[in-house]
N, C-alpha and C. Protein backbone atom coordinates (compact mmCIF):
# COMPACT_ATOMS: atom_id res chain seq x y z
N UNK A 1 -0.90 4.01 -14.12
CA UNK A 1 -0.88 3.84 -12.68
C UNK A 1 -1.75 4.91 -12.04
N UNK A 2 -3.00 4.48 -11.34
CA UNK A 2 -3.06 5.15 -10.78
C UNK A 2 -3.10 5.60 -9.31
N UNK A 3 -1.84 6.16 -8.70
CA UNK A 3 -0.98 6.14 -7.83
C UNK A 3 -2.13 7.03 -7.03
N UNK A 4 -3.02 8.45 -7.34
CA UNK A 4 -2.95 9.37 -6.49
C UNK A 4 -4.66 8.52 -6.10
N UNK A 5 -5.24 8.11 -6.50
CA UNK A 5 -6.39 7.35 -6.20
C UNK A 5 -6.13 6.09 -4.96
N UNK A 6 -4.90 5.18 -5.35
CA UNK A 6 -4.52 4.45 -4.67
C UNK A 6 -3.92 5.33 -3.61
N UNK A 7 -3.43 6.10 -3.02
CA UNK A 7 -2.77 6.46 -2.04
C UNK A 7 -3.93 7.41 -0.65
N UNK A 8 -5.52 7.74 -1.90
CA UNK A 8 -6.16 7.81 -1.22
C UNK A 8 -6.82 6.84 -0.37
N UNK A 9 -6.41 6.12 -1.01
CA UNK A 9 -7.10 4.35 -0.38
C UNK A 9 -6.08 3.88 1.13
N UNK A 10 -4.95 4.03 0.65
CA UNK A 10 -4.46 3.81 1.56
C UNK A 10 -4.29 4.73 2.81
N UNK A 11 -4.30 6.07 2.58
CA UNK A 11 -4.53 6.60 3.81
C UNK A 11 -5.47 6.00 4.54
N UNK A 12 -6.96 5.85 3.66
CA UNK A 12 -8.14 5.69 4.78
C UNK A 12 -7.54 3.99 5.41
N UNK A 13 -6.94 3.44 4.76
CA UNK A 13 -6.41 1.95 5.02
C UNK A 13 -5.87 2.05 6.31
N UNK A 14 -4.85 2.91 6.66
CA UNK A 14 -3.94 2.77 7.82
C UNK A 14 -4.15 4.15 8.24
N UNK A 15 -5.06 4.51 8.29
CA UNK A 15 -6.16 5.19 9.76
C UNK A 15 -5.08 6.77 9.44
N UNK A 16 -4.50 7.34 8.27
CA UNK A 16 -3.88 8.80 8.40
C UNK A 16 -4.47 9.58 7.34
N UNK A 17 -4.04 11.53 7.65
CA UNK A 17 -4.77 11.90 6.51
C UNK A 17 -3.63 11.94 5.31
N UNK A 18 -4.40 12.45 4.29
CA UNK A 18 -3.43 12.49 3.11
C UNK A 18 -2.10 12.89 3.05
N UNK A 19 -2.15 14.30 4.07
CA UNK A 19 -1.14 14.92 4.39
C UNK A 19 -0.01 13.84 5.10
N UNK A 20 -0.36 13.24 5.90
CA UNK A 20 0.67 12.14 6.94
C UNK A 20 1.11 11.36 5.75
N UNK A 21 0.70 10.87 4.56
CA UNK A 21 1.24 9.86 3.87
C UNK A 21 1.93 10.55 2.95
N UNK A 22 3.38 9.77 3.12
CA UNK A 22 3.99 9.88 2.01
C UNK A 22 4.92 8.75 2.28
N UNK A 23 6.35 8.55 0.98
CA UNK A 23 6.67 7.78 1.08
C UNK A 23 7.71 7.15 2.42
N UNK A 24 7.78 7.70 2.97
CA UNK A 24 8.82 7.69 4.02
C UNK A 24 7.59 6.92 5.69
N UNK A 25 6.68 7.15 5.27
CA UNK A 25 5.66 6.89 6.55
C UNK A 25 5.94 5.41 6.73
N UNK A 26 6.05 4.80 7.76
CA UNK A 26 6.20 3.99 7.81
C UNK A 26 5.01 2.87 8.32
N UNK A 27 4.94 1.64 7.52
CA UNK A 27 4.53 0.09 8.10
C UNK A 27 4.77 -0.43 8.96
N UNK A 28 3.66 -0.02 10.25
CA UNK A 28 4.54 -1.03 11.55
C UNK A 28 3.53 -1.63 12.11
N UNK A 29 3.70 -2.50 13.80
CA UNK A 29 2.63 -2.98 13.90
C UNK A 29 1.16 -2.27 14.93
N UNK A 30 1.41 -0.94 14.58
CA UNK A 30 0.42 0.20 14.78
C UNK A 30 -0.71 -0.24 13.67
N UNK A 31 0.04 0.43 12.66
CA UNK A 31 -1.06 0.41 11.17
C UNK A 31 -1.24 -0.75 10.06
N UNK A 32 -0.06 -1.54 10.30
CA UNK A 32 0.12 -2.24 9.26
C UNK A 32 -0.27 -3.66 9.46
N UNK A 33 -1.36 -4.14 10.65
CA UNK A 33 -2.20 -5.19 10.89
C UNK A 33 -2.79 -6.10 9.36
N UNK A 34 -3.17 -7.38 9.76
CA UNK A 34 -4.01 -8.25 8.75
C UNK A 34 -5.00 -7.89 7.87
N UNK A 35 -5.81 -6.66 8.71
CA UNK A 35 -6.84 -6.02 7.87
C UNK A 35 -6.22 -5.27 7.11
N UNK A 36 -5.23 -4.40 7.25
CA UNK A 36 -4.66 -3.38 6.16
C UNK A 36 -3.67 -4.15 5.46
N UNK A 37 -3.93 -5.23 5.42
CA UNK A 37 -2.68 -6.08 4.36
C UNK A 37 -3.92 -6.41 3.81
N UNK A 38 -4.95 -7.23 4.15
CA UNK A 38 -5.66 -7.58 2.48
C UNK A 38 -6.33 -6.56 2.18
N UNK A 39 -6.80 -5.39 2.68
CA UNK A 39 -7.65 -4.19 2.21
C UNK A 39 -6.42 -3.50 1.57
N UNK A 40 -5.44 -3.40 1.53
CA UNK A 40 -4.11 -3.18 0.53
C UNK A 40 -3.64 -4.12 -0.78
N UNK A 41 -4.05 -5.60 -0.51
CA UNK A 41 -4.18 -6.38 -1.70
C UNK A 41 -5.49 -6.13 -2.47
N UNK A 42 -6.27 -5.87 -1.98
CA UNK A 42 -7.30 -5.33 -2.82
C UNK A 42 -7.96 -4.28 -3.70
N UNK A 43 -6.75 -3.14 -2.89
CA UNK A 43 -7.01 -2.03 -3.55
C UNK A 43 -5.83 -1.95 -4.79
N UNK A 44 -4.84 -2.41 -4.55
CA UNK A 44 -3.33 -2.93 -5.60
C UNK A 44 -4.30 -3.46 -6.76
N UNK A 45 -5.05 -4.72 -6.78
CA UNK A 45 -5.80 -5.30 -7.47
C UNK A 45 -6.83 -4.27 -7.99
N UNK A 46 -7.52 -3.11 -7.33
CA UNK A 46 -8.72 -2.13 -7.82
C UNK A 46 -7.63 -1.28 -9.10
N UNK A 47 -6.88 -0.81 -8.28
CA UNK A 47 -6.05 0.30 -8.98
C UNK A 47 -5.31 -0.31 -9.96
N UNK A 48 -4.93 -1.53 -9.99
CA UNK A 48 -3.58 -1.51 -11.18
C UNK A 48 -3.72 -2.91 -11.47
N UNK A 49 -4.84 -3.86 -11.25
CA UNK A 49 -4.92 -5.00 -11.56
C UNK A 49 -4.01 -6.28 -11.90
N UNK A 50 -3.49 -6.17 -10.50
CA UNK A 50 -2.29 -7.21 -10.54
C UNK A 50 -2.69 -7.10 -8.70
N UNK A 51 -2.05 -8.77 -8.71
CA UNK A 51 -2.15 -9.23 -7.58
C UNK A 51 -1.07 -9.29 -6.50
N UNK A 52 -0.83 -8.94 -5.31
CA UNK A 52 1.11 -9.41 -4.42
C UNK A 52 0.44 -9.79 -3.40
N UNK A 53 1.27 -10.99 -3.79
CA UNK A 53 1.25 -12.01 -2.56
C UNK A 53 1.37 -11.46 -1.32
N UNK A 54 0.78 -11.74 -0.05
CA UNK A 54 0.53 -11.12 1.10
C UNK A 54 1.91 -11.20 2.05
N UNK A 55 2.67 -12.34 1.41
CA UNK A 55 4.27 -12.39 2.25
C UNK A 55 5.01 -11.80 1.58
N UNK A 56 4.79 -11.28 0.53
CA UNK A 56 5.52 -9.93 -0.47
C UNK A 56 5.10 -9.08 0.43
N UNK A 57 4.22 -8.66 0.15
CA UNK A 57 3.82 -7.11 0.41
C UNK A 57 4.01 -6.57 1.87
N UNK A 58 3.77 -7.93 3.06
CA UNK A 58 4.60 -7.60 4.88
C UNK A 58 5.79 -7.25 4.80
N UNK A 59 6.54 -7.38 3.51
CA UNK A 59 8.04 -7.17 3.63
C UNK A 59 8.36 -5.48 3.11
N UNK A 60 7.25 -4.95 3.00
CA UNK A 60 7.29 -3.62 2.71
C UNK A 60 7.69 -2.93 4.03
N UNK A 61 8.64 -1.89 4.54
CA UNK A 61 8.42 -1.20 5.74
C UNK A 61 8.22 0.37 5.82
N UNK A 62 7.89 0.80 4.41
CA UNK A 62 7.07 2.57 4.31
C UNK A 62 6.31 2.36 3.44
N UNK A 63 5.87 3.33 3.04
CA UNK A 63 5.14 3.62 1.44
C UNK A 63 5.82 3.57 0.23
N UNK A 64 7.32 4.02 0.52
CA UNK A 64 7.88 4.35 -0.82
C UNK A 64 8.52 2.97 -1.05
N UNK A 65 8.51 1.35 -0.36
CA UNK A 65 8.72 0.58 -1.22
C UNK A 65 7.41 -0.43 -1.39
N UNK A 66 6.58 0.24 -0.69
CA UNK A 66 5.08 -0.34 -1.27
C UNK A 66 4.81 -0.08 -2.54
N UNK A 67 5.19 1.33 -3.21
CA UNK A 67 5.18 1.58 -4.39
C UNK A 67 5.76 1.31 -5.10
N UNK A 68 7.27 1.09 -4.92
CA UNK A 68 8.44 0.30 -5.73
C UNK A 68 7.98 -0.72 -6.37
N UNK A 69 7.61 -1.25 -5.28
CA UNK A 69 6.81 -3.13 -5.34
C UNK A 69 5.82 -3.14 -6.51
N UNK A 70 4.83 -2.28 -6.08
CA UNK A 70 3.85 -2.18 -7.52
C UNK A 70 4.13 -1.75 -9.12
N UNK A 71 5.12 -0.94 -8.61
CA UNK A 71 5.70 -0.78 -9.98
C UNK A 71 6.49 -1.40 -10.50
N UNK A 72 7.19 -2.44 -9.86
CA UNK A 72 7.88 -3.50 -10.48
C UNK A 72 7.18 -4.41 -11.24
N UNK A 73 5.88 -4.55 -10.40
CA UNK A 73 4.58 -5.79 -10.89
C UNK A 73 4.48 -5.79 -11.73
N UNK A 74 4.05 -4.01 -12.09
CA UNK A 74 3.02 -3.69 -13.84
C UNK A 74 3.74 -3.60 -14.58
N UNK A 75 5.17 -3.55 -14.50
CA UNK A 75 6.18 -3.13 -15.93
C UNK A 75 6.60 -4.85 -16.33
């Protein structure tokens, strides 16, 4: 997994710096728009090559079960 590559992705994704992200930050409808849902399916797909469905992944509401989610995928 590589988590710390992907998490750089996602900062630049939903507009914070590294420091602001962690798992507790939350998905709302500030940051967590159409563009940062498939530029988030895409980078899931760069980093760990597996795909989540886009009505999966809206049902995320921080980081720390965005990551849950992915790690459920790859195991």
């Amino acid at each position: 997994m590589d988590k710390k590559a992907f998490l750089a992705d996602m900062a630049e994704i939903l507009e914070v710096t590294n420091a602001e992200l962690s798992d507790a930050l939350e998905l709302n409808n500030d940051n967590w728009h159409s563009f940062a849902v498939v530029a988030t399916i895409a980078a899931i797909n760069e980093h760990f090559g597996i795909t989540v469905p886009a009505d999966t992944l809206i049902k995320c509401s921080n980081i720390g079960e965005l990551i849950n989610l992915i790690e459920a995928n790859i195991k």
